[in-house]
Protein backbone atom coordinates (compact mmCIF):
# COMPACT_ATOMS: atom_id res chain seq x y z
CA UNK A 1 -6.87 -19.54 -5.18
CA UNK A 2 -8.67 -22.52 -6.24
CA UNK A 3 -7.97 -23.74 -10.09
CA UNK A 4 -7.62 -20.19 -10.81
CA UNK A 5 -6.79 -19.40 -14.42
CA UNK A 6 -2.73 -19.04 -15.13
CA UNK A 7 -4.40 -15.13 -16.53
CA UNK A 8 -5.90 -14.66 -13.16
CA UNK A 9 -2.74 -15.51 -11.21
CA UNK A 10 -0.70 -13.35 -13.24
CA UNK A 11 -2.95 -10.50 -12.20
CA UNK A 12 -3.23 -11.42 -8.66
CA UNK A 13 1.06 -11.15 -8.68
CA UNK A 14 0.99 -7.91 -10.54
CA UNK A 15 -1.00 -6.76 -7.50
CA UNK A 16 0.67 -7.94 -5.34
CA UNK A 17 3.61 -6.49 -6.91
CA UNK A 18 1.77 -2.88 -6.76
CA UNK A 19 1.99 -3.56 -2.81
CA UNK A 20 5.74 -4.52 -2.53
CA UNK A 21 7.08 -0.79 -2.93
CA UNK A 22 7.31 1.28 0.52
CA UNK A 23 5.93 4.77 -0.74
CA UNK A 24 3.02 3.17 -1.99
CA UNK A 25 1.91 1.45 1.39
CA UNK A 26 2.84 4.67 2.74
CA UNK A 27 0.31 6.15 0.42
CA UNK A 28 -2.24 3.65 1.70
CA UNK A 29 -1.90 3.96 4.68
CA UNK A 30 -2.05 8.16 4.40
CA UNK A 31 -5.17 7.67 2.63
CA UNK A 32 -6.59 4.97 5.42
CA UNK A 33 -8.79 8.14 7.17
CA UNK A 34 -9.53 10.48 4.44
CA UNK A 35 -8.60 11.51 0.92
CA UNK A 36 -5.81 13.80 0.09
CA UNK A 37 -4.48 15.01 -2.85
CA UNK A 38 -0.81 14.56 -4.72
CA UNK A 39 0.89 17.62 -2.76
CA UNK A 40 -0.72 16.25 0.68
CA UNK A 41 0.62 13.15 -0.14
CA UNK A 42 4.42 14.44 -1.68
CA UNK A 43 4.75 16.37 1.58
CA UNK A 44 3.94 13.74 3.77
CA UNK A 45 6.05 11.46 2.15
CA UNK A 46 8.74 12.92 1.11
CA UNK A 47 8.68 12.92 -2.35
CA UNK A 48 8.03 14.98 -4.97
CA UNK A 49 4.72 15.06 -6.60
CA UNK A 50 5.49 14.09 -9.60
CA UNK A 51 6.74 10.69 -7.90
CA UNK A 52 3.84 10.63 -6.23
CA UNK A 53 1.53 10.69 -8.92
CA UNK A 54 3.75 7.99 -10.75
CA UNK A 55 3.11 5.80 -7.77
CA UNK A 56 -0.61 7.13 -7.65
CA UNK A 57 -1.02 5.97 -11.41
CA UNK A 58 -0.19 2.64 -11.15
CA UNK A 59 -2.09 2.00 -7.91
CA UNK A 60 -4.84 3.51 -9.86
CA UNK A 61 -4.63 1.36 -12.55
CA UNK A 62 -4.65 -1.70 -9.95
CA UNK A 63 -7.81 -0.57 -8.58
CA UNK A 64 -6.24 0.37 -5.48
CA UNK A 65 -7.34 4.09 -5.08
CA UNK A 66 -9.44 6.46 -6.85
CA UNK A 67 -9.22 9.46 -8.17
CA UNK A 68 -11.67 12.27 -8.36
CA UNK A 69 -11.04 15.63 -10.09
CA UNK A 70 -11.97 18.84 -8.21
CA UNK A 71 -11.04 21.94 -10.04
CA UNK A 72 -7.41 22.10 -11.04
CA UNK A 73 -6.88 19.32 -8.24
CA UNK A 74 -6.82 15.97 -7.49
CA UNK A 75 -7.95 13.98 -5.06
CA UNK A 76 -7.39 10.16 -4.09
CA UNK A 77 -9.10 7.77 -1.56
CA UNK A 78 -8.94 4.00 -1.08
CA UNK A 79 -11.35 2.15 -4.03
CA UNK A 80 -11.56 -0.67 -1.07
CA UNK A 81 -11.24 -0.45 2.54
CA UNK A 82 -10.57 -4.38 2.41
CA UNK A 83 -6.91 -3.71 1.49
CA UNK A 84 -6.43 -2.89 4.89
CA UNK A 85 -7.53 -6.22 6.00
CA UNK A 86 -4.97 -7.63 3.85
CA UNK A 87 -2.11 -5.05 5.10
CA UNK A 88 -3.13 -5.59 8.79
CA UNK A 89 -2.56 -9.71 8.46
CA UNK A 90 0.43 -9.29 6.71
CA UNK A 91 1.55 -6.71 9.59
CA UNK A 92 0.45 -8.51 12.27
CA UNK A 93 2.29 -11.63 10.57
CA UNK A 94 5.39 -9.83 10.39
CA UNK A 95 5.07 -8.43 13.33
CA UNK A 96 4.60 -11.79 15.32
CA UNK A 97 8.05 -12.92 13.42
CA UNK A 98 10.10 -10.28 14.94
CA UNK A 99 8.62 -10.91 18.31
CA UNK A 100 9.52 -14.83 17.63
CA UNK A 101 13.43 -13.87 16.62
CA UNK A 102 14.09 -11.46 19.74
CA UNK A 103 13.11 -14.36 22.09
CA UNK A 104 15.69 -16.06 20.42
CA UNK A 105 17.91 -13.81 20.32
CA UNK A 106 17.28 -12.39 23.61
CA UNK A 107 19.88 -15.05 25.48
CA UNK A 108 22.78 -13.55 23.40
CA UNK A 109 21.76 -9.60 24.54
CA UNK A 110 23.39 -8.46 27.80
């Protein structure tokens, strides 16, 4: 994030800001092996399509996912696989914090 422009950084938050919503990482990480469309996705989630394709929208817009029309359907996959390199740090990250509070917690537990 060198020097970057005060434009730039306000698109890297908004972003970031796409990520910061549960469905949507849920989304992500339904469409880490293969594409599915908005009912795949509603059912496995949850939530009804037309939430999903709110959600699906805006991740769109973000360059997130893609959409391709088939038909009367549509179908989304990940734009870049490299999101998941940025959702497995943060994971791991988070991940190696809760391991770091139960050891400290771990001499209060009986």
């Amino acid at each position: 994030m060198e020097q970057m422009p005060p434009q730039a950084l306000q698109e890297v938050a908004a972003y970031f800001q796409v990520l910061a919503e549960p469905t949507r990482l849920q989304i992500l990480n339904l469409l880490r092996d293969k594409e599915k469309n908005v009912g795949d996705l509603a059912n496995a989630c949850g939530c009804t399509a037309a939430n999903i394709s709110r959600h699906l929208s805006l991740m769109t817009q973000h360059g997130l996912v893609e959409k391709q029309s088939r038909g009367t359907s549509a179908y989304y996959r990940i734009a870049d696989s490299a999101i998941f390199a940025l959702c497995d740090l943060v994971c791991g990250n988070i991940s190696r914090q809760w391991e770091r509070s139960a050891l400290r917690r771990a001499p209060f537990v009986k």
